[in-house]
C-alpha atoms as a PDB file:
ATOM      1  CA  UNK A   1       0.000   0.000   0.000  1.00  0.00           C
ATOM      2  CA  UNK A   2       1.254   3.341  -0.827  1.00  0.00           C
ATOM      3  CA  UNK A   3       1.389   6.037   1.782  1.00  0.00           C
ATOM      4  CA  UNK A   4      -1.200   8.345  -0.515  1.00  0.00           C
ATOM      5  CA  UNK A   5      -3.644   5.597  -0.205  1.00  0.00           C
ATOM      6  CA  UNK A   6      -2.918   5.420   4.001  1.00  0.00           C
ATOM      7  CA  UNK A   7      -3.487   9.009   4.322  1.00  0.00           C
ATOM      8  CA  UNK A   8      -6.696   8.843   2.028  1.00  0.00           C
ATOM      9  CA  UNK A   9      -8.461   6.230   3.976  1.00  0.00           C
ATOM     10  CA  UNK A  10      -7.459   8.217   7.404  1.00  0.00           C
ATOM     11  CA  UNK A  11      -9.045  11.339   6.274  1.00  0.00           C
ATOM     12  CA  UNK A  12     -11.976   9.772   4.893  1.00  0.00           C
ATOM     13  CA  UNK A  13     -12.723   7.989   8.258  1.00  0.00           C
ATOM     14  CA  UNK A  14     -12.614  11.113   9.897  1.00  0.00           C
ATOM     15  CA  UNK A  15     -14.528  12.910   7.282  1.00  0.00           C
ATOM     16  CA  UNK A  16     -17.342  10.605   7.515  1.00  0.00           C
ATOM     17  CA  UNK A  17     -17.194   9.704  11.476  1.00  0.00           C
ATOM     18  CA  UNK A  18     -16.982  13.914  12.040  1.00  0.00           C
ATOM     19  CA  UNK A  19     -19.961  14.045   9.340  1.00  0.00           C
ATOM     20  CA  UNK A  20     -21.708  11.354  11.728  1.00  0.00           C
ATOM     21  CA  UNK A  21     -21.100  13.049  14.311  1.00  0.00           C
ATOM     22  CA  UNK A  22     -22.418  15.912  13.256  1.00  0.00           C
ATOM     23  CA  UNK A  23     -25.960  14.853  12.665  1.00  0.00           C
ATOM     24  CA  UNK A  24     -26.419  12.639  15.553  1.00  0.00           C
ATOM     25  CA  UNK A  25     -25.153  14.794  18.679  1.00  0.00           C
ATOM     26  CA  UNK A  26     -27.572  17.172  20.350  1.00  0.00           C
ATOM     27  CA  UNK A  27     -25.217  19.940  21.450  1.00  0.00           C
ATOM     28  CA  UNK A  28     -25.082  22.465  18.901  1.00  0.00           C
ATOM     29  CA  UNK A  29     -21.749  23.459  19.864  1.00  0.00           C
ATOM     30  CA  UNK A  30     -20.135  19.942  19.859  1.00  0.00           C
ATOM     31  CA  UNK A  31     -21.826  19.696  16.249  1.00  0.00           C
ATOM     32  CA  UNK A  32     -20.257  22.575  15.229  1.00  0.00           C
ATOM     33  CA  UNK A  33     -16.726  21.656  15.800  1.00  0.00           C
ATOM     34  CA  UNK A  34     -17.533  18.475  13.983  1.00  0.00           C
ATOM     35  CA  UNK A  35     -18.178  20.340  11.061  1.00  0.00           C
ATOM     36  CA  UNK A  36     -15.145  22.676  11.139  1.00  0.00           C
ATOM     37  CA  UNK A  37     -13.030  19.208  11.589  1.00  0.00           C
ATOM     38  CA  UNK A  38     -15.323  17.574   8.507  1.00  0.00           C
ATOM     39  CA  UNK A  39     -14.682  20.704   6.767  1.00  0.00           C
ATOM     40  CA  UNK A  40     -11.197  20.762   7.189  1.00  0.00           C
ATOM     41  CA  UNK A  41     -10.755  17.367   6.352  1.00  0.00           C
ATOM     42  CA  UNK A  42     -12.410  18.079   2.922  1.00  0.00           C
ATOM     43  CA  UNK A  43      -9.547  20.380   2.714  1.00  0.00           C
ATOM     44  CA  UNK A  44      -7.001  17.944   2.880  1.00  0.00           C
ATOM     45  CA  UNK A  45      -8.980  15.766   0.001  1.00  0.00           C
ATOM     46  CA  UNK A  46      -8.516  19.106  -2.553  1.00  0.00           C
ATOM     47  CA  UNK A  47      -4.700  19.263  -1.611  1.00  0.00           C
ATOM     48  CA  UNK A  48      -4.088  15.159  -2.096  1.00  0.00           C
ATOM     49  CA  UNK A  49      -6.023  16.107  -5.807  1.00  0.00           C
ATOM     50  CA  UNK A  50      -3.654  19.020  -6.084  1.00  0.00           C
ATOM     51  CA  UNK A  51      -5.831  21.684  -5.943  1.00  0.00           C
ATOM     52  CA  UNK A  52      -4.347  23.882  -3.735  1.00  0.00           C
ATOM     53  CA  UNK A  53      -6.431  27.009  -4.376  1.00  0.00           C
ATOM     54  CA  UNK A  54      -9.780  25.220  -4.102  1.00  0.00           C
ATOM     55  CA  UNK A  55      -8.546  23.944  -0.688  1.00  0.00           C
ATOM     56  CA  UNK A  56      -7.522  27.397   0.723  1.00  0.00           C
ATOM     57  CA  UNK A  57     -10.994  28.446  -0.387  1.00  0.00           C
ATOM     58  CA  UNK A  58     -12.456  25.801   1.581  1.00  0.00           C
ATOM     59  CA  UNK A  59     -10.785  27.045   4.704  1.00  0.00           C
ATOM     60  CA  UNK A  60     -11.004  30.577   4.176  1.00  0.00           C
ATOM     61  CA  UNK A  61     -14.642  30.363   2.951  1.00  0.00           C
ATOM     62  CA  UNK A  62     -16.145  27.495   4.891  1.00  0.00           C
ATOM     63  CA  UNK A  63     -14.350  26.804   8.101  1.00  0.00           C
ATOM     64  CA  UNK A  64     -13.424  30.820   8.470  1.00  0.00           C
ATOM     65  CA  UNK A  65     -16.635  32.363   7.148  1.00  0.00           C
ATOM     66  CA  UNK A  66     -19.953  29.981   7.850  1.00  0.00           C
ATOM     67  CA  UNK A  67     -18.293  28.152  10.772  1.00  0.00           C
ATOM     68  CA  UNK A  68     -17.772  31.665  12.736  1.00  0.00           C
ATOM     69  CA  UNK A  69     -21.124  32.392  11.809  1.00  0.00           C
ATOM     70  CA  UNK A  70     -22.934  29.260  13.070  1.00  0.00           C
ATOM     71  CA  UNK A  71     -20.432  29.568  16.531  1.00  0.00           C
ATOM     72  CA  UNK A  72     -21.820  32.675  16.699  1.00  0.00           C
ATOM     73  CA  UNK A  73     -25.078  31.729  16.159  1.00  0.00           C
ATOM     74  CA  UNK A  74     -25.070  28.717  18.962  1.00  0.00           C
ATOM     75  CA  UNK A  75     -23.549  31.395  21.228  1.00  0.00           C
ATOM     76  CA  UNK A  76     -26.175  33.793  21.080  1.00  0.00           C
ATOM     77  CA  UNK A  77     -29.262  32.032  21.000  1.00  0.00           C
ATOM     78  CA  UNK A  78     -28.572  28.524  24.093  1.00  0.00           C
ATOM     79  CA  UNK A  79     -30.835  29.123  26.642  1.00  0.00           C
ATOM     80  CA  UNK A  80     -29.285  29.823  30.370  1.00  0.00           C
ATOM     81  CA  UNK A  81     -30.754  26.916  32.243  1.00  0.00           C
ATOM     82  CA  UNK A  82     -29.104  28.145  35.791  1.00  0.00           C
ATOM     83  CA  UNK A  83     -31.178  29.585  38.427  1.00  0.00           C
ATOM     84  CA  UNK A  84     -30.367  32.819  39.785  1.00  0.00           C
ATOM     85  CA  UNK A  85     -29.147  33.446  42.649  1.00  0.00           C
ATOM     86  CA  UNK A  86     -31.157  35.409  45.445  1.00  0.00           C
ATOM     87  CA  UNK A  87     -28.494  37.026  46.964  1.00  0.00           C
ATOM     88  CA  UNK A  88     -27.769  38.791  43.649  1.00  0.00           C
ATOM     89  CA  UNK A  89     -31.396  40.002  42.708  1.00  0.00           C
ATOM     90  CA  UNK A  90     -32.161  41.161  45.940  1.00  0.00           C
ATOM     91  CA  UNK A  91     -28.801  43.137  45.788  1.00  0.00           C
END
């Protein structure tokens, strides 16, 4: 086996397990670094196919642009679930 067809197989594992991941865990958050990792991992496909540019666009456009916006997104819109305390809104 050649080492090009090693690394292959490893990043399509953790393509698809990320991409698995991804779909079937609840927190947002944790789903959301999945994608960045699936995303980045689709990266690494482009460069094995030598296509360099199309791989820095991946980054720069997917995992910089639409990644920061759906962290951002999770961020501002989870729920609180903590009780406050009394001490503090009597004060």
């Amino acid at each position: 086996m050649t080492y090009e067809l090693i690394a292959f197989a490893l990043f399509a594992v953790i393509t698809l397990a990320s991409a698995v991941g991804v779909v079937l865990l609840q927190d947002p958050w944790h789903s959301a670094l999945l994608l960045g990792l699936a995303l980045i991992s689709v990266a690494v496909h482009y460069v094995m196919l030598a296509a360099e540019f199309v791989a820095m666009m991946q980054i720069l456009v997917y995992v910089g642009g639409v990644l920061i916006l759906i962290a951002f997104a999770v961020m501002l819109t989870q729920v609180d679930t903590e009780e406050p305390d009394e001490e503090v809104t009597r004060a």
